[in-house]
PDB file of N, CA and C in Angstrom:
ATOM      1  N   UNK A   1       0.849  -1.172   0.000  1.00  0.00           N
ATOM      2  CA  UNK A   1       0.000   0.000   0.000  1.00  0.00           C
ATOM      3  C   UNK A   1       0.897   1.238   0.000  1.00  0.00           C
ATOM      4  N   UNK A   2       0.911   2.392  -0.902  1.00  0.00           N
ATOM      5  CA  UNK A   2       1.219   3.163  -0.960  1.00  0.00           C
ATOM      6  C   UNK A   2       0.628   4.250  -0.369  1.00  0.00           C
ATOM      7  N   UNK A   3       1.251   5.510   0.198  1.00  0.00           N
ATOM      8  CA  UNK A   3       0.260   6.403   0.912  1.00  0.00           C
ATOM      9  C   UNK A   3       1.309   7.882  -0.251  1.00  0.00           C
ATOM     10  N   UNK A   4      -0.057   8.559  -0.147  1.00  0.00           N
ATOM     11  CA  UNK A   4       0.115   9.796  -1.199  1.00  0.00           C
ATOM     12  C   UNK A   4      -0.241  11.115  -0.426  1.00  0.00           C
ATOM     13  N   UNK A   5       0.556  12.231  -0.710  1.00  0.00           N
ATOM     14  CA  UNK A   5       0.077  13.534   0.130  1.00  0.00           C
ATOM     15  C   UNK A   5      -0.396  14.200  -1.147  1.00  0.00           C
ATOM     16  N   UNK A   6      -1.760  14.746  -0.954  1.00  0.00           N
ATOM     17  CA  UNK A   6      -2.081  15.363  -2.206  1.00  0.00           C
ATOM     18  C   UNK A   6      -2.855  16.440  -0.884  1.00  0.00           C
ATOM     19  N   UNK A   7      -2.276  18.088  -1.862  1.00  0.00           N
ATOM     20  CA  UNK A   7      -2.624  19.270  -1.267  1.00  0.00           C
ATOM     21  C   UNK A   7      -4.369  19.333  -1.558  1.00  0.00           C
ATOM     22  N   UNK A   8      -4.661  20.085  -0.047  1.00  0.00           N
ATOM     23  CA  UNK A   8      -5.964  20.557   0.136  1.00  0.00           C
ATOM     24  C   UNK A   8      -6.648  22.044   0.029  1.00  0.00           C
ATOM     25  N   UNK A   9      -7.714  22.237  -0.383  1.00  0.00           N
ATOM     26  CA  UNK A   9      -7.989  23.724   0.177  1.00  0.00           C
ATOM     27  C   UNK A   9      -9.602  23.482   0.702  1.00  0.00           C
ATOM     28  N   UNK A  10      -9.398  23.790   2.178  1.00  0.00           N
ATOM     29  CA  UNK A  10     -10.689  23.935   2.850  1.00  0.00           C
ATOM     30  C   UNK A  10     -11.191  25.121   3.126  1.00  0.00           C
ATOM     31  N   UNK A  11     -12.294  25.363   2.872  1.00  0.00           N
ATOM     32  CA  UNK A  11     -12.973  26.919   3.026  1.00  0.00           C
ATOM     33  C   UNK A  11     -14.368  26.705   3.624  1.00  0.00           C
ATOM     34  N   UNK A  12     -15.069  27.232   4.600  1.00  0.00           N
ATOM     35  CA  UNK A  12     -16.023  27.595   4.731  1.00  0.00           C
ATOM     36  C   UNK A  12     -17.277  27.931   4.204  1.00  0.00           C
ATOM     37  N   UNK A  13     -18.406  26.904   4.021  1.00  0.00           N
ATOM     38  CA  UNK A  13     -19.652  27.560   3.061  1.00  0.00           C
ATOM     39  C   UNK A  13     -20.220  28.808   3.931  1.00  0.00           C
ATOM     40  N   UNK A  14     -20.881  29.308   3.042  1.00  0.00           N
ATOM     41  CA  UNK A  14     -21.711  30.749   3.760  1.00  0.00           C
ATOM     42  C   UNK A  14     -23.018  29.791   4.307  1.00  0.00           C
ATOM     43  N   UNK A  15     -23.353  28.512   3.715  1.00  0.00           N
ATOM     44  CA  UNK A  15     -24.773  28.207   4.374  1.00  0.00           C
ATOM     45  C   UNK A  15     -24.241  27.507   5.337  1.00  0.00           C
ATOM     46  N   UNK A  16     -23.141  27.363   5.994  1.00  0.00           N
ATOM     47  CA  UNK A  16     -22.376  26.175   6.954  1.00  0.00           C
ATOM     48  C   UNK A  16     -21.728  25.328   6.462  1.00  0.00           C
ATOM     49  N   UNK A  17     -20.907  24.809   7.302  1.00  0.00           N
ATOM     50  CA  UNK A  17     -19.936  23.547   6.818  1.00  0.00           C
ATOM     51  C   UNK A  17     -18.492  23.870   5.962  1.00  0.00           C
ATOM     52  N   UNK A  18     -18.585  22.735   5.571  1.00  0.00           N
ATOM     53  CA  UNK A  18     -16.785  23.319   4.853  1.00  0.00           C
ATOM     54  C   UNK A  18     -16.671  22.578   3.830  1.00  0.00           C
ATOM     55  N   UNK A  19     -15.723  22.725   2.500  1.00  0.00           N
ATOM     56  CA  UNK A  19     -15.850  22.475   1.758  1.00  0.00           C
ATOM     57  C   UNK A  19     -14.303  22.258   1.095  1.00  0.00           C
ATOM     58  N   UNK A  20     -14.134  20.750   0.743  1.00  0.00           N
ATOM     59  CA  UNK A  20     -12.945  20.644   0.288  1.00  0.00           C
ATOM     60  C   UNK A  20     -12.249  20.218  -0.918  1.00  0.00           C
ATOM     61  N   UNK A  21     -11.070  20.976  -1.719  1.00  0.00           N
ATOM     62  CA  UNK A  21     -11.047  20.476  -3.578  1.00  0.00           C
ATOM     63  C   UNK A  21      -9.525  20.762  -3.061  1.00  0.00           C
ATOM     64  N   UNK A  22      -9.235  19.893  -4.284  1.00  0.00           N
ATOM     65  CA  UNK A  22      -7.805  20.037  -4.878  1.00  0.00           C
ATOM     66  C   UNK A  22      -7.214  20.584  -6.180  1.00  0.00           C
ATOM     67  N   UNK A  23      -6.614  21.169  -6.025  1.00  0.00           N
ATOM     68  CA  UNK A  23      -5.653  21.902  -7.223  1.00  0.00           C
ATOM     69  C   UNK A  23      -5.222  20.515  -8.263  1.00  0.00           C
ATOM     70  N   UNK A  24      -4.696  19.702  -7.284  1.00  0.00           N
ATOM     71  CA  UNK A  24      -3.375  18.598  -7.943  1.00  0.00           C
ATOM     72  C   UNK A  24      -4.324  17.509  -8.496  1.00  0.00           C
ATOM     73  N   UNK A  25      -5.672  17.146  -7.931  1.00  0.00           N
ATOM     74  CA  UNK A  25      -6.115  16.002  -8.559  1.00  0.00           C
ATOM     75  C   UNK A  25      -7.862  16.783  -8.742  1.00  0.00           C
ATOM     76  N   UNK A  26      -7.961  16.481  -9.485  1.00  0.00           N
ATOM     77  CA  UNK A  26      -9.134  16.617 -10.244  1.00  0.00           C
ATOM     78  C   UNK A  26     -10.153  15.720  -9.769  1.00  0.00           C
ATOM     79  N   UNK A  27     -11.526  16.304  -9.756  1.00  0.00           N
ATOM     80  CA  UNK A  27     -12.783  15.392  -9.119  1.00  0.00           C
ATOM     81  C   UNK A  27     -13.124  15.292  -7.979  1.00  0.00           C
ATOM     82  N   UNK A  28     -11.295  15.809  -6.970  1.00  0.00           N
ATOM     83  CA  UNK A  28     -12.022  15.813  -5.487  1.00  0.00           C
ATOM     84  C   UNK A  28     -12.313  17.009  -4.866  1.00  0.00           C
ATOM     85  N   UNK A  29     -13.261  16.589  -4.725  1.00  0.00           N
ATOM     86  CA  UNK A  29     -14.680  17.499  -4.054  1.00  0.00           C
ATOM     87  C   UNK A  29     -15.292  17.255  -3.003  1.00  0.00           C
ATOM     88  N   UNK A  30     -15.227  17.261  -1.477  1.00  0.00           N
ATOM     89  CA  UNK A  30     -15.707  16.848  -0.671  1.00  0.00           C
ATOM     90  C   UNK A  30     -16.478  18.125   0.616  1.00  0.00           C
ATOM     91  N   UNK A  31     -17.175  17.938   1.051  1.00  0.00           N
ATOM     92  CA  UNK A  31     -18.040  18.583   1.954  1.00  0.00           C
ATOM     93  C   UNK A  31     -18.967  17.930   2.840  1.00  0.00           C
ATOM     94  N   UNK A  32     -18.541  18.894   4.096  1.00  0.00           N
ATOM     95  CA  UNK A  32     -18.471  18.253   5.414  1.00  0.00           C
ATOM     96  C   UNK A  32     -19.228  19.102   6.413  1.00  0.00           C
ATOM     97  N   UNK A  33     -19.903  18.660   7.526  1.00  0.00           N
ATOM     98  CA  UNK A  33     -20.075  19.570   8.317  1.00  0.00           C
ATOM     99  C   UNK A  33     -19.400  20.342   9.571  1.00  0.00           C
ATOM    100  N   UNK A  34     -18.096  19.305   9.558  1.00  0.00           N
ATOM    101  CA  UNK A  34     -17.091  20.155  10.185  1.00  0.00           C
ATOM    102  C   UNK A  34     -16.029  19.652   9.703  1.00  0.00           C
ATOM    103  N   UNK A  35     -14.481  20.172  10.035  1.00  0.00           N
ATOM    104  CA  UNK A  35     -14.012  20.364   9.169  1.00  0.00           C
ATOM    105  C   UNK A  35     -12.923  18.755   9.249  1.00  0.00           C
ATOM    106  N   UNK A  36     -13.446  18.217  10.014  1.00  0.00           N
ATOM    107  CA  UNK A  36     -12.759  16.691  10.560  1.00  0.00           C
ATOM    108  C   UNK A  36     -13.608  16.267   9.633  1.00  0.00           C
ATOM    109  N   UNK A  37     -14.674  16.066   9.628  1.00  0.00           N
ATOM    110  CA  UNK A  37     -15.573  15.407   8.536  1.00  0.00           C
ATOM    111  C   UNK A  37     -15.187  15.626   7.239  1.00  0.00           C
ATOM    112  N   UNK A  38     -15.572  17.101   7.167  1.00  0.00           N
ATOM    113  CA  UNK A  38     -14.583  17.368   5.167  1.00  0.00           C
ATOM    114  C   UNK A  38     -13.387  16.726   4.853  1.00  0.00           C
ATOM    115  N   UNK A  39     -12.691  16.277   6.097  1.00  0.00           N
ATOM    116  CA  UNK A  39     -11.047  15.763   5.666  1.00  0.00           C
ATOM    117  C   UNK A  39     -11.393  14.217   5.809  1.00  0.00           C
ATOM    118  N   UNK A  40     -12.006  13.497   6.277  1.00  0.00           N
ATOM    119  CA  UNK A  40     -12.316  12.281   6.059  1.00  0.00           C
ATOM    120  C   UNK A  40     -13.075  11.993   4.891  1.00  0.00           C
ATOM    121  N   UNK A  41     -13.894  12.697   4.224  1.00  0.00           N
ATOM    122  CA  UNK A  41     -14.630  12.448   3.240  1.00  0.00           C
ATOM    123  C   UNK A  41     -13.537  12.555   2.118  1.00  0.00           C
ATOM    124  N   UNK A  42     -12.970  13.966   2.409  1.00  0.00           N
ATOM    125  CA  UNK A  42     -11.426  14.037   1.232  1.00  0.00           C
ATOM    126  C   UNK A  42     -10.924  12.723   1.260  1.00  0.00           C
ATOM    127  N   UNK A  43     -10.483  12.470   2.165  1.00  0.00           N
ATOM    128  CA  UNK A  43      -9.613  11.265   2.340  1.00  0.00           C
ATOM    129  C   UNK A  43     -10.188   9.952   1.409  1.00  0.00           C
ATOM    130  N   UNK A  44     -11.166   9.763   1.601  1.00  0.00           N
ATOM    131  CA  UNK A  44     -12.221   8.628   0.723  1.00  0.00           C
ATOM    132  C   UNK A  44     -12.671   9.159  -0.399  1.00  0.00           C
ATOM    133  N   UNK A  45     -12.375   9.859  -0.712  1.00  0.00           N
ATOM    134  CA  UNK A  45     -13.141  10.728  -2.541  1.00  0.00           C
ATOM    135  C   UNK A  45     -10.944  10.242  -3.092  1.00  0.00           C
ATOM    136  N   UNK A  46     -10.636  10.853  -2.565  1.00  0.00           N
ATOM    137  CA  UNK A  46      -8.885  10.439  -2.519  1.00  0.00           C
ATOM    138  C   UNK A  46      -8.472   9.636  -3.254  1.00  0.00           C
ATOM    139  N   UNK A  47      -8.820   8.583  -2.513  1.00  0.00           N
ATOM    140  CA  UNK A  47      -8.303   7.197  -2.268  1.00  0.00           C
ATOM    141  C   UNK A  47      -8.846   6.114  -3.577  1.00  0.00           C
ATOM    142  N   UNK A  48     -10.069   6.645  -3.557  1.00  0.00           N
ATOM    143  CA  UNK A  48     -11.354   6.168  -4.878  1.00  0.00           C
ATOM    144  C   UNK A  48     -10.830   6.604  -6.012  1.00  0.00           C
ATOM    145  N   UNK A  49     -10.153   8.172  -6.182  1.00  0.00           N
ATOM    146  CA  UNK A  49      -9.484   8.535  -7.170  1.00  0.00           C
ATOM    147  C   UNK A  49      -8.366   8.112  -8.008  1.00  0.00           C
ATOM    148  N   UNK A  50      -7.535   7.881  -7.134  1.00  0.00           N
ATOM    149  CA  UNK A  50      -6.184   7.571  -7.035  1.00  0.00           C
ATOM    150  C   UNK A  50      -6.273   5.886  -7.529  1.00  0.00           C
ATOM    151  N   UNK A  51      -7.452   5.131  -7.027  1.00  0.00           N
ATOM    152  CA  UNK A  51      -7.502   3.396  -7.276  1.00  0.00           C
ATOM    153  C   UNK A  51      -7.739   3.361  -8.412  1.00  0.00           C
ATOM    154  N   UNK A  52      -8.955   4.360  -8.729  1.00  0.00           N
ATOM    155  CA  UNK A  52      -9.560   4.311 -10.178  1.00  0.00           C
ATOM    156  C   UNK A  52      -8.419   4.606 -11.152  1.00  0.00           C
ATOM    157  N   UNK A  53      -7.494   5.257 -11.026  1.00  0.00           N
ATOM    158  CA  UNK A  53      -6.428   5.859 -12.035  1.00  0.00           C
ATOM    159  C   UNK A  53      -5.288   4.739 -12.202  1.00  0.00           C
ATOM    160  N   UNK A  54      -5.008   4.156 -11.050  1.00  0.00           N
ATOM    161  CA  UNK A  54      -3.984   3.009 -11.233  1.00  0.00           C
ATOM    162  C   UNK A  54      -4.414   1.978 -11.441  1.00  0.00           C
ATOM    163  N   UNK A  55      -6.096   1.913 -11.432  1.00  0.00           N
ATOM    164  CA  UNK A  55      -6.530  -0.021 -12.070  1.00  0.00           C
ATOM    165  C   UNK A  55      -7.217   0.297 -13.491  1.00  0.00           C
ATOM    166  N   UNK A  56      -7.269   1.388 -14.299  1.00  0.00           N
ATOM    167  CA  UNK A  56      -7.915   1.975 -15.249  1.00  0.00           C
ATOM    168  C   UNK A  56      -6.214   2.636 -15.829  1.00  0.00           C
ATOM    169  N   UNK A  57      -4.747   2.311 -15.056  1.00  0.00           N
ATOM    170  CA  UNK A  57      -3.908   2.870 -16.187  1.00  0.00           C
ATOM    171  C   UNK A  57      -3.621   3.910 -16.707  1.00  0.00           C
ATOM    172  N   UNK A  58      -4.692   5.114 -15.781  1.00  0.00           N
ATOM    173  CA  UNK A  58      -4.868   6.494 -15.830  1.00  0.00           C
ATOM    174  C   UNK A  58      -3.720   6.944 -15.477  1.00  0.00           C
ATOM    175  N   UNK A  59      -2.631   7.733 -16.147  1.00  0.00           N
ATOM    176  CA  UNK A  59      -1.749   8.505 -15.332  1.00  0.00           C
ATOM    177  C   UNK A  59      -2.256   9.792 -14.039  1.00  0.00           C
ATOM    178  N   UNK A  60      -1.506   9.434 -13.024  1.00  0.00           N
ATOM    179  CA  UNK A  60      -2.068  10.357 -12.039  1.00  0.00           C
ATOM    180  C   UNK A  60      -1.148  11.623 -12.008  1.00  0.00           C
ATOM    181  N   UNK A  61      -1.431  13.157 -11.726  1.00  0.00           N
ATOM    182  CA  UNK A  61      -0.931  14.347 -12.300  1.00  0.00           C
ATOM    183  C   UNK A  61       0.576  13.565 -11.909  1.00  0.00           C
ATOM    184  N   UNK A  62       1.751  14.801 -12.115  1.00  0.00           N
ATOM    185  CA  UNK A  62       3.155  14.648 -11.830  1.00  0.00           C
ATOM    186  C   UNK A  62       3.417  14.698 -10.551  1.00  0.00           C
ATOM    187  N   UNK A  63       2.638  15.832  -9.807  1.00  0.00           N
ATOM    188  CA  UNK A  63       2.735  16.343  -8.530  1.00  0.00           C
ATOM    189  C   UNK A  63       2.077  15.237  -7.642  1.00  0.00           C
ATOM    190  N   UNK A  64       1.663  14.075  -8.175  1.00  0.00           N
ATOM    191  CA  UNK A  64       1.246  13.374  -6.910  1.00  0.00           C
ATOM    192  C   UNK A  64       1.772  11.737  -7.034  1.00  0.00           C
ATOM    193  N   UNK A  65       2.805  11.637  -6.331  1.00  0.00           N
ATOM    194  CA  UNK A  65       3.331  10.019  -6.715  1.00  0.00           C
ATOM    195  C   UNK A  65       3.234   9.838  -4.987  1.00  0.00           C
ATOM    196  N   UNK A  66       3.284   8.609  -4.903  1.00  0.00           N
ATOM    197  CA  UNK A  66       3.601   7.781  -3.391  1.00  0.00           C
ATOM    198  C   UNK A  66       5.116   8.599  -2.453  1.00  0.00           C
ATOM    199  N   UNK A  67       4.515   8.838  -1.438  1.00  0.00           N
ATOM    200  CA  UNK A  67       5.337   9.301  -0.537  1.00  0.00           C
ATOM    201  C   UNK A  67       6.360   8.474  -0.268  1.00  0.00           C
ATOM    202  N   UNK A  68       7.377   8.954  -0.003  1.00  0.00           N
ATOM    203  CA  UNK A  68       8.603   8.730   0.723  1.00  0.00           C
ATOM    204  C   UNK A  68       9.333   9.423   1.982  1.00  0.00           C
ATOM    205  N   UNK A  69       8.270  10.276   2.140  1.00  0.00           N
ATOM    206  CA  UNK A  69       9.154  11.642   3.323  1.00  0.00           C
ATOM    207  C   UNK A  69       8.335  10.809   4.947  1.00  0.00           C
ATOM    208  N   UNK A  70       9.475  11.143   5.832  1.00  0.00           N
ATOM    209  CA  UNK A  70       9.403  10.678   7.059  1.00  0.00           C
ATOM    210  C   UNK A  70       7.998  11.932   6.866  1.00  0.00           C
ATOM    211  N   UNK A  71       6.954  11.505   8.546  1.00  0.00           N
ATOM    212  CA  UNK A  71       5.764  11.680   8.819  1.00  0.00           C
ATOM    213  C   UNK A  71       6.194  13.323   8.842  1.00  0.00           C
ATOM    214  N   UNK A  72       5.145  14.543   8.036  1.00  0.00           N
ATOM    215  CA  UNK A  72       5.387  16.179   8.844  1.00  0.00           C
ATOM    216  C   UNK A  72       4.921  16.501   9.836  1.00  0.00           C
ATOM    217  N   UNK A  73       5.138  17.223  10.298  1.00  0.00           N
ATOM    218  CA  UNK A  73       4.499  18.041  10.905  1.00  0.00           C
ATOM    219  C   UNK A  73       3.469  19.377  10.224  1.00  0.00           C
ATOM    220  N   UNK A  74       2.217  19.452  10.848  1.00  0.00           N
ATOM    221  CA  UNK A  74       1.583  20.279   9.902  1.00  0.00           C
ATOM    222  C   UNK A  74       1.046  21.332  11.174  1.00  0.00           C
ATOM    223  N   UNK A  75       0.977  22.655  10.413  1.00  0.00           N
ATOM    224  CA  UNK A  75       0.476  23.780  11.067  1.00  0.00           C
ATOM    225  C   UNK A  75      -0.885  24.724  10.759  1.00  0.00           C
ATOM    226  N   UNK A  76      -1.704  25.292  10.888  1.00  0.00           N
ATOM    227  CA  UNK A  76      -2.649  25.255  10.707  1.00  0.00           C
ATOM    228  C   UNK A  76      -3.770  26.507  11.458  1.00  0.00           C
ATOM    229  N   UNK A  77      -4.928  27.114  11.175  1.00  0.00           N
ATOM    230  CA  UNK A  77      -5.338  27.645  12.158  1.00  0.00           C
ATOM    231  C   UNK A  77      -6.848  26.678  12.105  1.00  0.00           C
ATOM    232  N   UNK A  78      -7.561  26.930  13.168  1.00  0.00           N
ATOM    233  CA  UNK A  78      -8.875  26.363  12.675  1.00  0.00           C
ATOM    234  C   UNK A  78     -10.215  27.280  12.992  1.00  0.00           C
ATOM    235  N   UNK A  79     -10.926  27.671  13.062  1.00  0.00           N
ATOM    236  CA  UNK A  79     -12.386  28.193  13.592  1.00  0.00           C
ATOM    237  C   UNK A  79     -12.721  27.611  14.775  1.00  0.00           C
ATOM    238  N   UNK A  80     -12.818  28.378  16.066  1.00  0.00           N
ATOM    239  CA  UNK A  80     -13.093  28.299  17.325  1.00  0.00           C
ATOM    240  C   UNK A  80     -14.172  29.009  17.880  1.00  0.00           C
ATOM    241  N   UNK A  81     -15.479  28.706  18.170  1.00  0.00           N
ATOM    242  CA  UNK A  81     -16.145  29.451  18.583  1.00  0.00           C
ATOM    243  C   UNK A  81     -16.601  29.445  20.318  1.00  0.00           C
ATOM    244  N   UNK A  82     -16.353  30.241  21.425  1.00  0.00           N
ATOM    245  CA  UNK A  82     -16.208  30.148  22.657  1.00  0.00           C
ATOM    246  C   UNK A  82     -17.319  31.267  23.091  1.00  0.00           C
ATOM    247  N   UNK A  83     -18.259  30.383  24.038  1.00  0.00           N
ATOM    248  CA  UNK A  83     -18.788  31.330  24.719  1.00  0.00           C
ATOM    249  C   UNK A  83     -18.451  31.708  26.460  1.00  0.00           C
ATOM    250  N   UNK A  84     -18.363  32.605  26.586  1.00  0.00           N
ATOM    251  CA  UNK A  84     -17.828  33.287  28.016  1.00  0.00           C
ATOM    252  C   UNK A  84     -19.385  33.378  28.391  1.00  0.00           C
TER     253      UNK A  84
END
């Protein structure tokens, strides 16, 4: 099993929830109602992508081959809402 880092962009809908696509692979489209959810659904729209392209022979873009880099570290802000 190969594991692949393919870049995200999550944004905020105006009717709620969040909403997640990629630049590097095409088709993924996922939306969530929070933003753990949008990244698990990414994760499985992903994964479906990526199978379909290597059992169908599809070349997958340049920018996305099987990892080799020790685990990152990632940084991040998120939406916090606190009531006092």
């Amino acid at each position: 099993m190969s594991e692949y880092l393919i870049p995200l962009t999550i944004e905020p809908l105006d009717e709620g929830g969040y909403l997640a696509t990629s630049s590097e692979l095409q088709g993924l489209i996922a939306q969530g109602r929070t933003i753990a959810e949008t990244l698990e659904i990414a994760e499985d729209v992903a994964r479906k992508l990526i199978e379909s392209c290597i059992k169908h022979n599809d070349p997958l873009p340049k920018t996305i081959s099987p990892s080799l880099a020790k685990p990152f570290k990632l940084q991040t802000r998120i939406p916090l809402s606190v009531e006092i």
